[in-house]
C-alpha atoms as a PDB file:
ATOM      1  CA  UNK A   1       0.000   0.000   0.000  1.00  0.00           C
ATOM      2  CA  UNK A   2       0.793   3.523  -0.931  1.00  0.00           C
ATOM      3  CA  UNK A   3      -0.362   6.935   0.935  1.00  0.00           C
ATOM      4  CA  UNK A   4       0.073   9.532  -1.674  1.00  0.00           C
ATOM      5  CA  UNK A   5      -2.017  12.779  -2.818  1.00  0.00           C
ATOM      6  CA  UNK A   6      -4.890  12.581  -5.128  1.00  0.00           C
ATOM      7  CA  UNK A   7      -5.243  12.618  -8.542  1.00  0.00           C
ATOM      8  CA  UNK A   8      -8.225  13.944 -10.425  1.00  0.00           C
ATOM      9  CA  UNK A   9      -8.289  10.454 -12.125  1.00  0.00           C
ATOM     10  CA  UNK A  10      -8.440   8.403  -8.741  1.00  0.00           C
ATOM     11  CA  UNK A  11     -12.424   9.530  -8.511  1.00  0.00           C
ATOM     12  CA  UNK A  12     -14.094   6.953 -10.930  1.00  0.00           C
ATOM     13  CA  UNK A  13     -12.596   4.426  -8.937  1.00  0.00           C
ATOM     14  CA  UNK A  14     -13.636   6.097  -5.740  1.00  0.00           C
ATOM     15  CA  UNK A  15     -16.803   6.718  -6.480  1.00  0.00           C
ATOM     16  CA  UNK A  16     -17.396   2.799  -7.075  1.00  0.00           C
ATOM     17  CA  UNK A  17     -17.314   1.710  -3.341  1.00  0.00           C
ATOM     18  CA  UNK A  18     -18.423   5.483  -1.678  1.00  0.00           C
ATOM     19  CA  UNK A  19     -21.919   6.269  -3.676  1.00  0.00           C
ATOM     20  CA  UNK A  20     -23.962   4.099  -0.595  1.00  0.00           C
ATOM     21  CA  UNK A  21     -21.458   5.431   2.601  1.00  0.00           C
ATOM     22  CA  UNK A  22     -25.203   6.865   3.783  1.00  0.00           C
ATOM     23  CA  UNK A  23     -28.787   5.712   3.094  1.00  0.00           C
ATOM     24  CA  UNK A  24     -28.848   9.062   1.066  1.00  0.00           C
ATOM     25  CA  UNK A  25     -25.533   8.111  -1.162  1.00  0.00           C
ATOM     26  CA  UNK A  26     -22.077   9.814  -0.402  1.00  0.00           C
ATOM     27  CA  UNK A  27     -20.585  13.559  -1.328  1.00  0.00           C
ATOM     28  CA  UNK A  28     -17.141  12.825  -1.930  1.00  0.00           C
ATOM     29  CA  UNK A  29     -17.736  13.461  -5.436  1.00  0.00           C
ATOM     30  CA  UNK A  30     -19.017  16.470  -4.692  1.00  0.00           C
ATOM     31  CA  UNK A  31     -16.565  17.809  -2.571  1.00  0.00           C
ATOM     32  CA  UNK A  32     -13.324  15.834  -4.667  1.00  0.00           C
ATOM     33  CA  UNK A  33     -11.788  18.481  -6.331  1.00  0.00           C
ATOM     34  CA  UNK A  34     -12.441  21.530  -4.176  1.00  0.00           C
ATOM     35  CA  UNK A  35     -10.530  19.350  -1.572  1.00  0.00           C
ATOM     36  CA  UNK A  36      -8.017  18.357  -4.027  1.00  0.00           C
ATOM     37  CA  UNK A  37      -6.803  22.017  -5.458  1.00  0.00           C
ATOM     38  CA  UNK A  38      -7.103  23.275  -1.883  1.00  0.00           C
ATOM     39  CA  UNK A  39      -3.785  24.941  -1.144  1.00  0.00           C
ATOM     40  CA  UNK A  40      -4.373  24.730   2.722  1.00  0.00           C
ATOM     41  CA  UNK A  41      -5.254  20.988   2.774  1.00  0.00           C
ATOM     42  CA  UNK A  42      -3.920  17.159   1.537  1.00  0.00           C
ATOM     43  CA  UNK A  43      -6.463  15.266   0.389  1.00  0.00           C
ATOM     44  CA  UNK A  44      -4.857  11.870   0.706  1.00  0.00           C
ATOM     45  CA  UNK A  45      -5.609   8.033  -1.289  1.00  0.00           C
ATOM     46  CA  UNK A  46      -3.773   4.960  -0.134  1.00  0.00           C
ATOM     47  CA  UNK A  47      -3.074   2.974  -3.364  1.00  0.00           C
ATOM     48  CA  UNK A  48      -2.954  -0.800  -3.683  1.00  0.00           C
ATOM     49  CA  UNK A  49      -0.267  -2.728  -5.678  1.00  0.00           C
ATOM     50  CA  UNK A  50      -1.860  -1.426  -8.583  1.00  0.00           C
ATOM     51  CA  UNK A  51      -2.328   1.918  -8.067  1.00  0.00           C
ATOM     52  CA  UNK A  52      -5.947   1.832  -7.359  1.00  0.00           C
ATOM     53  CA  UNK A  53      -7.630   3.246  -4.462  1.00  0.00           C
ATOM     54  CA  UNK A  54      -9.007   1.630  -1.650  1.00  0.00           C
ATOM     55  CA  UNK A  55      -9.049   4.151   0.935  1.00  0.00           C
ATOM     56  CA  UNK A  56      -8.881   8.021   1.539  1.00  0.00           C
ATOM     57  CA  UNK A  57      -9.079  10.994   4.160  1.00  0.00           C
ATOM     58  CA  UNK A  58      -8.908  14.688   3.827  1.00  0.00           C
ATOM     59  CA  UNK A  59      -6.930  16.988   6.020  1.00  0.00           C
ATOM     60  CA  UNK A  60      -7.235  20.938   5.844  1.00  0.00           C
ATOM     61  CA  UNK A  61      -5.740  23.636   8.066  1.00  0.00           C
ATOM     62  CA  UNK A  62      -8.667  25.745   9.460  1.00  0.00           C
ATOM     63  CA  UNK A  63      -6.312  28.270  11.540  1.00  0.00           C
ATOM     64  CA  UNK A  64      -2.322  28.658  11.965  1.00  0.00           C
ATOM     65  CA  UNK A  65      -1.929  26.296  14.501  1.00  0.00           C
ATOM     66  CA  UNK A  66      -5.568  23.885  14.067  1.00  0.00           C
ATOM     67  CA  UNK A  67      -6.129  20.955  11.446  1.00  0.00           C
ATOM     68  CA  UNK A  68      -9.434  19.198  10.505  1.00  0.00           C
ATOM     69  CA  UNK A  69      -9.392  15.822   9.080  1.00  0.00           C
ATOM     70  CA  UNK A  70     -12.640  14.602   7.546  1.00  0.00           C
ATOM     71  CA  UNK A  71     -13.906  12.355   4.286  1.00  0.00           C
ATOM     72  CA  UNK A  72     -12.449   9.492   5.525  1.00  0.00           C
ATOM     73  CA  UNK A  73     -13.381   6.545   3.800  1.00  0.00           C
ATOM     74  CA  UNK A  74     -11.916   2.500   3.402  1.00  0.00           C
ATOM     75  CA  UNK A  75     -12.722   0.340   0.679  1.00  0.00           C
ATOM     76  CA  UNK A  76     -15.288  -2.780   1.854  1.00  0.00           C
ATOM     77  CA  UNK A  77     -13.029  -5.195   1.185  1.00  0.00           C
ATOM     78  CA  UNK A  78     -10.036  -3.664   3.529  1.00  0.00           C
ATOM     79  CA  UNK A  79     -11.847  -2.330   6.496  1.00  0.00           C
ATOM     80  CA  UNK A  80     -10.716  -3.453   9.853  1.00  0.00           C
ATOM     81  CA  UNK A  81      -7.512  -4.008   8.617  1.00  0.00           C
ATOM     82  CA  UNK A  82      -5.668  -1.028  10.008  1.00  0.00           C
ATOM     83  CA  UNK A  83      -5.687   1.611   7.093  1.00  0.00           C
ATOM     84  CA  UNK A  84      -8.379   3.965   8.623  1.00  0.00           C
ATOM     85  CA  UNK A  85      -5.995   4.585  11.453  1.00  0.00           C
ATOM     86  CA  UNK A  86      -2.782   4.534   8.942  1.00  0.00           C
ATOM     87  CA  UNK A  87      -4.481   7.186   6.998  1.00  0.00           C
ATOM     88  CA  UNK A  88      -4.983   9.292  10.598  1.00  0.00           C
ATOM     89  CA  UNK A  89      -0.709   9.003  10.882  1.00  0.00           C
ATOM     90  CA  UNK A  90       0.020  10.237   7.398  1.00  0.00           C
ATOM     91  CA  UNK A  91      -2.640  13.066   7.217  1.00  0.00           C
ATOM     92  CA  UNK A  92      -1.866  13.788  10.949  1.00  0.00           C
ATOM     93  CA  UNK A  93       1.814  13.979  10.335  1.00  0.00           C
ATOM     94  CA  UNK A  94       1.262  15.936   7.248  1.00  0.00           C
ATOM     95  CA  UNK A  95      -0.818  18.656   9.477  1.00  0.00           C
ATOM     96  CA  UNK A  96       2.028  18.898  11.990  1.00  0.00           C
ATOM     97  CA  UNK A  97       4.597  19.907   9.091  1.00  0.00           C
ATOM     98  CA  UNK A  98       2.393  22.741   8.495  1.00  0.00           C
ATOM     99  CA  UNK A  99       2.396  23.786  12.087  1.00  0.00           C
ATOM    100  CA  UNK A 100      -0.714  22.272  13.427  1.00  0.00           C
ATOM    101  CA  UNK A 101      -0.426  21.573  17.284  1.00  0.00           C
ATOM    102  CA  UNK A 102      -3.793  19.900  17.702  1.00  0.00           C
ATOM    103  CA  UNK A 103      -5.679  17.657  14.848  1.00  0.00           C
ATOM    104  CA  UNK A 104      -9.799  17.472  15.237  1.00  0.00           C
ATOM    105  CA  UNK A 105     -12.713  15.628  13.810  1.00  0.00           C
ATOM    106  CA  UNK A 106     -16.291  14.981  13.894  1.00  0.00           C
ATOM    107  CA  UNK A 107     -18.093  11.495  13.900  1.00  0.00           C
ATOM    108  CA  UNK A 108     -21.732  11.153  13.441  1.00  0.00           C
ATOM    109  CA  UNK A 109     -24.098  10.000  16.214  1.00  0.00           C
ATOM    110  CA  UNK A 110     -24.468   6.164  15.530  1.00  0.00           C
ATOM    111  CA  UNK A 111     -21.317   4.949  13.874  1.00  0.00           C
ATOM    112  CA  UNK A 112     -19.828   2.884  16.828  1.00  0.00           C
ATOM    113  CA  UNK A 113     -16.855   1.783  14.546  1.00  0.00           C
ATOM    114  CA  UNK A 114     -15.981   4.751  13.633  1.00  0.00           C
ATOM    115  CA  UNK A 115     -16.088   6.032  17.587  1.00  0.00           C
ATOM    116  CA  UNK A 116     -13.791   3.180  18.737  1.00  0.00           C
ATOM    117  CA  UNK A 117     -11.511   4.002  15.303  1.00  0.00           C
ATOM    118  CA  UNK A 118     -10.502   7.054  16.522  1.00  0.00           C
ATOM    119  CA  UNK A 119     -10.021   6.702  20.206  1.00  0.00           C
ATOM    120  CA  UNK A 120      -7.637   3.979  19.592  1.00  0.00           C
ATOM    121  CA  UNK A 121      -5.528   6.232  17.324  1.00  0.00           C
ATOM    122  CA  UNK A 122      -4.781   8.376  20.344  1.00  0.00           C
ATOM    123  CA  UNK A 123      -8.119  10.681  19.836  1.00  0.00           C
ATOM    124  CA  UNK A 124     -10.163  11.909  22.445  1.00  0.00           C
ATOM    125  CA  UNK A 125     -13.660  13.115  23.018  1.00  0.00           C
ATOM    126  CA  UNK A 126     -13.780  17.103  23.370  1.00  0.00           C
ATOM    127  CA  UNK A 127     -17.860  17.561  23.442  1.00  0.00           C
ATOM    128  CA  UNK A 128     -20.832  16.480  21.703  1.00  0.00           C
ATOM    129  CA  UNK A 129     -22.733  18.826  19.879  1.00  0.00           C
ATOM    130  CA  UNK A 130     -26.217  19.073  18.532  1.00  0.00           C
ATOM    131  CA  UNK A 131     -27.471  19.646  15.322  1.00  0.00           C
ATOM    132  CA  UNK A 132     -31.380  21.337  15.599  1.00  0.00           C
ATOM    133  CA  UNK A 133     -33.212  21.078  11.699  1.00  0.00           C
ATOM    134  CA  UNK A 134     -36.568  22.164  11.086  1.00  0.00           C
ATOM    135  CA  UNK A 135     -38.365  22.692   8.085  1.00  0.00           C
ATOM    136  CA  UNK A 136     -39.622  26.460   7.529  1.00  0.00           C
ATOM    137  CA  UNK A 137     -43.201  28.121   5.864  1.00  0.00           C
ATOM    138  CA  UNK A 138     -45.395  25.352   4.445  1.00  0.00           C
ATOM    139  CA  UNK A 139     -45.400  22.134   6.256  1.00  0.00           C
ATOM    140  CA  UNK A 140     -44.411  23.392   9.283  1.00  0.00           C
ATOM    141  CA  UNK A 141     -45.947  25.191  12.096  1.00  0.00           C
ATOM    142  CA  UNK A 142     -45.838  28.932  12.258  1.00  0.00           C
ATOM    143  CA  UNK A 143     -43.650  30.003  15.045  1.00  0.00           C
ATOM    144  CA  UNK A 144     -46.523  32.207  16.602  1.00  0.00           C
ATOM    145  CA  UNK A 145     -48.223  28.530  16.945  1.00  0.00           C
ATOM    146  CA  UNK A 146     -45.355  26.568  18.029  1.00  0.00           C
ATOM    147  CA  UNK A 147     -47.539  25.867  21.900  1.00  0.00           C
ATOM    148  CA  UNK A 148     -46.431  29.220  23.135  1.00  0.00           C
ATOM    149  CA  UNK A 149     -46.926  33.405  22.790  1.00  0.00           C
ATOM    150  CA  UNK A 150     -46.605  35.210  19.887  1.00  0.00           C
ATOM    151  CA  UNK A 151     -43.415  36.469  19.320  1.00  0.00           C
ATOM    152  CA  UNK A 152     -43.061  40.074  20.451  1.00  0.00           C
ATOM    153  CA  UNK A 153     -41.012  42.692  17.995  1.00  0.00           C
ATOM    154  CA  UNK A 154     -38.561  43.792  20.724  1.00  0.00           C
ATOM    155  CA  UNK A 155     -38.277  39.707  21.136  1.00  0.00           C
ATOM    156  CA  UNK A 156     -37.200  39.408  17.159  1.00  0.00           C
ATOM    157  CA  UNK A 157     -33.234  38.847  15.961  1.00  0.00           C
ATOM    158  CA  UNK A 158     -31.897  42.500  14.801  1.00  0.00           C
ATOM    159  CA  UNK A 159     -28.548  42.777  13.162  1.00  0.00           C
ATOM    160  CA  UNK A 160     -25.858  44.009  15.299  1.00  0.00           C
ATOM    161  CA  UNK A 161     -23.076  46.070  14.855  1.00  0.00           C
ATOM    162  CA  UNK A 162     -19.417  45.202  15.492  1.00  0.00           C
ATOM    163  CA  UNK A 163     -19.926  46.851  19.123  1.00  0.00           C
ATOM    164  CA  UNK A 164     -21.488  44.066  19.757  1.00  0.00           C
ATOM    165  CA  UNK A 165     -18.779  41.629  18.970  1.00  0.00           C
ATOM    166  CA  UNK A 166     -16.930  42.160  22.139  1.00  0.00           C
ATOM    167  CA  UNK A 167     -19.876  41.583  24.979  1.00  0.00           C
ATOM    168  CA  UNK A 168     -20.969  38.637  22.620  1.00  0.00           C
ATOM    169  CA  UNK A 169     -17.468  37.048  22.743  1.00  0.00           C
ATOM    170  CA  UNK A 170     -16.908  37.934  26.758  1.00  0.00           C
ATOM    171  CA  UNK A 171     -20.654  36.488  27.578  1.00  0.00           C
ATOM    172  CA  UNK A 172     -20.115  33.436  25.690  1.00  0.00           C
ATOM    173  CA  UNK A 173     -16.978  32.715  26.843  1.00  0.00           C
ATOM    174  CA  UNK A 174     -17.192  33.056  30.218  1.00  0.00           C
ATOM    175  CA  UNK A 175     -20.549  31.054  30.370  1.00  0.00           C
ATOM    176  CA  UNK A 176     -22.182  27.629  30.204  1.00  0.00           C
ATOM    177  CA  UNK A 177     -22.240  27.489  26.157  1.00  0.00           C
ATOM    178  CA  UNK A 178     -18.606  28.651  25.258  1.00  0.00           C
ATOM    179  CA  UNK A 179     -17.396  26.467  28.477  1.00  0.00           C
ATOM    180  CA  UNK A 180     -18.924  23.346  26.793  1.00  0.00           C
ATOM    181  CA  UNK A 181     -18.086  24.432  23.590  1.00  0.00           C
ATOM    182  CA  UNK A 182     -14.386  24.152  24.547  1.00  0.00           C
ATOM    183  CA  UNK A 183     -13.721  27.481  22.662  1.00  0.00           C
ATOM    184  CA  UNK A 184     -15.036  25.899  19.654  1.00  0.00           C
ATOM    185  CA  UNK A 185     -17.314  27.205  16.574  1.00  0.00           C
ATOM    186  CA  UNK A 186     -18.029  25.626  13.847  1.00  0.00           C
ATOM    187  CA  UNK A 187     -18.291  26.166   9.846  1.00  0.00           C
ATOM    188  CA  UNK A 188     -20.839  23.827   9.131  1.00  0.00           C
ATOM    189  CA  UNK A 189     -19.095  20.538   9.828  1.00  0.00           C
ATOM    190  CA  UNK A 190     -15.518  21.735  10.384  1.00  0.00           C
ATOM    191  CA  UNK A 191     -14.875  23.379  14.151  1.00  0.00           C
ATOM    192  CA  UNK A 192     -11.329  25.681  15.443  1.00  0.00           C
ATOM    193  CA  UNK A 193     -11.199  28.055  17.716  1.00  0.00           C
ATOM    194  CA  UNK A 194     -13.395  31.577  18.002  1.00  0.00           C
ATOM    195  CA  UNK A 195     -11.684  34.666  17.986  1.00  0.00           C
ATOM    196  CA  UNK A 196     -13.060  37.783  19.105  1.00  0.00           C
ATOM    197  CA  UNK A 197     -12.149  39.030  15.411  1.00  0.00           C
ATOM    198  CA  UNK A 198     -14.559  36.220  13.916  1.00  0.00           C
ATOM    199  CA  UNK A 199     -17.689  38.203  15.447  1.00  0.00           C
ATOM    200  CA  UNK A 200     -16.349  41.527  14.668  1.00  0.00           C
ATOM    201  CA  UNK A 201     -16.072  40.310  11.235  1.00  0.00           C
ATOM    202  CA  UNK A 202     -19.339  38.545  11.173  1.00  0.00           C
ATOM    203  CA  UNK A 203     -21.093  41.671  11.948  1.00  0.00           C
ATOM    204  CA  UNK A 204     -19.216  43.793   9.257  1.00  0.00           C
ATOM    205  CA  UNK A 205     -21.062  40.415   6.820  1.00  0.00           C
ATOM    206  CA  UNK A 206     -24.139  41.130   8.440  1.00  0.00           C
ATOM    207  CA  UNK A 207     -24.262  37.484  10.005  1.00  0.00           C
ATOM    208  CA  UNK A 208     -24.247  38.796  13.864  1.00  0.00           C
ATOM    209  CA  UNK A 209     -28.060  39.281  14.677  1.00  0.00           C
ATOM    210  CA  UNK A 210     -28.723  40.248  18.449  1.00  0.00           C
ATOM    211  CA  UNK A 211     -32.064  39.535  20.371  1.00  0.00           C
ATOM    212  CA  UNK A 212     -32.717  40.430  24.766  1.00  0.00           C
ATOM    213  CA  UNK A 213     -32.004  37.031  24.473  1.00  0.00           C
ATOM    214  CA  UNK A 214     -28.685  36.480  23.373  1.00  0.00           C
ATOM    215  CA  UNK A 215     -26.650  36.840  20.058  1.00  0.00           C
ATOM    216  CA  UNK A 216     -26.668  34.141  16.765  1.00  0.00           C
ATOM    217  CA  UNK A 217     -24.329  34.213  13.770  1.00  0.00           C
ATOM    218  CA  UNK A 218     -26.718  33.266  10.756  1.00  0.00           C
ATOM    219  CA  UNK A 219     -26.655  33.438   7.528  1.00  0.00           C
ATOM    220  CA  UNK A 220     -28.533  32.010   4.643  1.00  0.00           C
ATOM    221  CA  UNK A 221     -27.238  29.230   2.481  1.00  0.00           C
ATOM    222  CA  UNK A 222     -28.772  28.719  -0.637  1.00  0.00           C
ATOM    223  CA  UNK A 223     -32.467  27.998   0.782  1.00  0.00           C
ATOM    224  CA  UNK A 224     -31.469  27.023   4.230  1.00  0.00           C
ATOM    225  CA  UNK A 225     -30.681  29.467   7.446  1.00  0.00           C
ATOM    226  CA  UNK A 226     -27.388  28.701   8.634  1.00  0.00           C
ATOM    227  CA  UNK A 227     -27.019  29.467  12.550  1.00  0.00           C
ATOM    228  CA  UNK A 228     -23.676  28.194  13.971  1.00  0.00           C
ATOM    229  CA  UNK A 229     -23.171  30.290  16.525  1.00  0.00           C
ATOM    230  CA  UNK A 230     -25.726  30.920  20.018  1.00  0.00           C
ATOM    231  CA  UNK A 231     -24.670  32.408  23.058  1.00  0.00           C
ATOM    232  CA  UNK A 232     -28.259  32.495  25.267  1.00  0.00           C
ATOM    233  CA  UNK A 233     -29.869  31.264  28.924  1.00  0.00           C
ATOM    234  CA  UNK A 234     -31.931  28.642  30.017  1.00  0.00           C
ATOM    235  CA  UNK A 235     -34.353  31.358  30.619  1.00  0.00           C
ATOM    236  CA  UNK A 236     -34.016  32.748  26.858  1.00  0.00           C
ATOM    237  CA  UNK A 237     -33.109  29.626  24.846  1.00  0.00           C
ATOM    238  CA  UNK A 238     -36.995  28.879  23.271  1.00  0.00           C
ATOM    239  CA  UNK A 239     -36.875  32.379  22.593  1.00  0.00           C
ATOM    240  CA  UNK A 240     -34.430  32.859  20.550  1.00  0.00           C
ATOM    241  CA  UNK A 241     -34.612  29.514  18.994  1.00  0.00           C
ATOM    242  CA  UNK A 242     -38.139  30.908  17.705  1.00  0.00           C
ATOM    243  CA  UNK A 243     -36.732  33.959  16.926  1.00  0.00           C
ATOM    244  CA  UNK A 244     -34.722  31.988  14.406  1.00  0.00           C
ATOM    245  CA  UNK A 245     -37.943  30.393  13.105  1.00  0.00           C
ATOM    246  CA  UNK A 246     -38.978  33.766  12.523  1.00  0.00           C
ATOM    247  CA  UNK A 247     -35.782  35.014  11.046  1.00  0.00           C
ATOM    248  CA  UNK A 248     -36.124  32.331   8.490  1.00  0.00           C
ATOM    249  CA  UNK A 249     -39.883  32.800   7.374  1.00  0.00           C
ATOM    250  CA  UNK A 250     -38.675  36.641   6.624  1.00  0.00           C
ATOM    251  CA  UNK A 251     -35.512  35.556   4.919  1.00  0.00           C
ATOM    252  CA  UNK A 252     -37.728  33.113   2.533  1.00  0.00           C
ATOM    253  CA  UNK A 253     -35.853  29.984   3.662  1.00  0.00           C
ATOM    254  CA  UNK A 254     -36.813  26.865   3.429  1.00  0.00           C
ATOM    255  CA  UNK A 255     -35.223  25.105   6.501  1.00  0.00           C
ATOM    256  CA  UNK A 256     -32.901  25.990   9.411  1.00  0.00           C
ATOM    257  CA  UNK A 257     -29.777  24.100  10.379  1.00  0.00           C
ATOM    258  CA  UNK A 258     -28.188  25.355  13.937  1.00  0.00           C
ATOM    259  CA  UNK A 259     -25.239  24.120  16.054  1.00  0.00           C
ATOM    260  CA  UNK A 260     -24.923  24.358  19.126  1.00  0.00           C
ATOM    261  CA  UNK A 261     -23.024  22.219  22.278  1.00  0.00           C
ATOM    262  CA  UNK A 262     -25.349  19.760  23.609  1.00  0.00           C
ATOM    263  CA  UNK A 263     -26.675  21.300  26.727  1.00  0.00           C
ATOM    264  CA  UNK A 264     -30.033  19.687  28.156  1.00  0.00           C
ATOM    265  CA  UNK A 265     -31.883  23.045  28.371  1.00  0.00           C
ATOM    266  CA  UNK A 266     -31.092  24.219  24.872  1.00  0.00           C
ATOM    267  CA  UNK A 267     -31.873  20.937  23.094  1.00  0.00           C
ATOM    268  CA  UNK A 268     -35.086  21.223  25.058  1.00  0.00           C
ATOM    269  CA  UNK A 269     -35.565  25.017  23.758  1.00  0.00           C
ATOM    270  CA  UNK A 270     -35.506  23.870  19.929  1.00  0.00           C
ATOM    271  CA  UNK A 271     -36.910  21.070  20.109  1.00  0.00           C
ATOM    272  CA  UNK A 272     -39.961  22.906  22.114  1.00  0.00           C
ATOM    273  CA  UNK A 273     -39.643  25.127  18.780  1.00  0.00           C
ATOM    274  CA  UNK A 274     -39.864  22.610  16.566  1.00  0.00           C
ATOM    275  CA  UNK A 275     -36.485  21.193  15.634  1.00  0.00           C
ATOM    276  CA  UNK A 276     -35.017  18.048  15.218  1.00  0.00           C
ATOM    277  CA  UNK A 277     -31.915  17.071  16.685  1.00  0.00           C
ATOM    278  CA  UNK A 278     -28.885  14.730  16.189  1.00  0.00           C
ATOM    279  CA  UNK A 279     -26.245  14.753  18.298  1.00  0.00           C
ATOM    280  CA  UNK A 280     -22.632  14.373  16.854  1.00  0.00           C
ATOM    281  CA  UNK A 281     -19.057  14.256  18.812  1.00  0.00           C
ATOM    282  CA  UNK A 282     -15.991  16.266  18.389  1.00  0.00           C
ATOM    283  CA  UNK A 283     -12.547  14.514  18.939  1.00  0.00           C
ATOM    284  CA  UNK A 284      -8.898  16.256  18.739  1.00  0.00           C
ATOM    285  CA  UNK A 285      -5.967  14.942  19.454  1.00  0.00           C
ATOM    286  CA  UNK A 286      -2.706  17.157  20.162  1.00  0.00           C
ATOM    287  CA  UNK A 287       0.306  17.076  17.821  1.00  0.00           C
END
């Protein structure tokens, strides 16, 4: 076997034992050749005597000194052989070159293999955090409706300026949220470190909304509302989680996807306002 970087030619074969990963298919044909050309990862293939390709992983730096491995993938025939976790040496090894002092991932509620995978190649658990969907306008209920008061208009998400950055940043990370969140926000599905700069510039975007409940960095997304970062209370959490719903029916989205640490009282505020959760861990291991 042979760990070496992609080639745009290595997909066909690829795409032979990834398009059922999921019930829904797979997206690393999707995703291939942005991962490929980017200049701040290694997407990696380990190559049989033949040159073909029966596993992968991809490995990006997200910050100076944080990497993010994800995509990782074994052929059928050659899993629980060993290359999942020889692929987590080369691409972590590869990450440390390029200055990364801590490595992290994300595995999906569910995939026990994968759990016990990484753990025994020296990863640990840093937090498990929640993913809240709901679907927005028709065929779902009307936030007003959702089995509590209307929402008032000094209760609705406003866009804040980049004063607000700084008591955002200090109230989240002094409190329960940014505490279980290990310092951590997330891009979607990839997670580093927040910097007081990322909300300043999030408000210059327009993505830093403000409520008397709390802040939340959204943004839309094609047709979905994008909210991956909540700093609220237990007292405040249903709030602003409707205050989202609302956000999104004046936006014209069709769903909402937050993120959020998995705390019991703010699970229990979206899912009181209508969301559906999953729950999905986040593992680093230092370099």
């Amino acid at each position: 076997m042979e760990v070496r970087p992609a080639r745009k030619s290595d997909l066909d074969a690829i795409q032979l034992w990834t398009s059922n990963t999921f019930s829904w298919g797979d997206y690393i044909d999707v995703v291939f050749e942005r991962w490929r050309l980017d200049p701040m990862g290694n997407l990696l293939i380990m190559a049989d005597a033949e040159d073909i390709p029966v596993a992968l992983c991809n490995v990006a730096m997200v910050s100076p000194t944080e990497a993010w491995l994800q995509g990782a993938r074994v052929h059928p025939d050659h899993r629980r052989t060993g290359l999942a976790s020889e692929m987590t040496r080369h691409a972590s090894a590869w990450a440390k070159g390029w200055g990364a002092q801590v490595v992290r991932l994300m595995v999906e509620e569910g995939n026990d293999a994968a759990h016990a995978q990484v753990r025994a190649a020296g990863f640990r658990s840093v937090g498990s955090w929640t993913v809240a969907r709901r679907q927005v306008g028709d065929g779902s209920v009307m936030p007003a409706g959702n089995g509590g008061r209307p929402i008032k208009r000094g209760d609705r998400l406003v866009l804040a300026s980049s004063a607000e950055a700084q008591p955002a940043f200090v109230a989240w990370s002094s409190d329960e949220i940014g505490r279980t969140a290990r310092g951590l926000v997330p891009n979607r599905w990839i997670f580093r470190r927040l910097l007081i700069g990322d909300l300043e510039k999030e408000a210059r975007k327009q993505r830093l909304w403000m409520a008397p409940g709390g802040w939340v960095v959204a943004r839309p997304l094609g047709d979905t509302l994008i909210a991956n970062w909540i700093h609220t209370s237990s007292d405040h959490a249903y709030d602003v989680a409707r205050s989202l719903n609302l956000l999104a029916e004046e936006l014209h989205m069709e769903r909402i996807e937050s993120f959020f640490p998995s705390i019991g009282w703010l699970d229990q505020g979206f899912r009181r306002a209508g969301s559906v959760l999953r729950h999905d861990s986040v593992y680093a291991m230092p370099l």
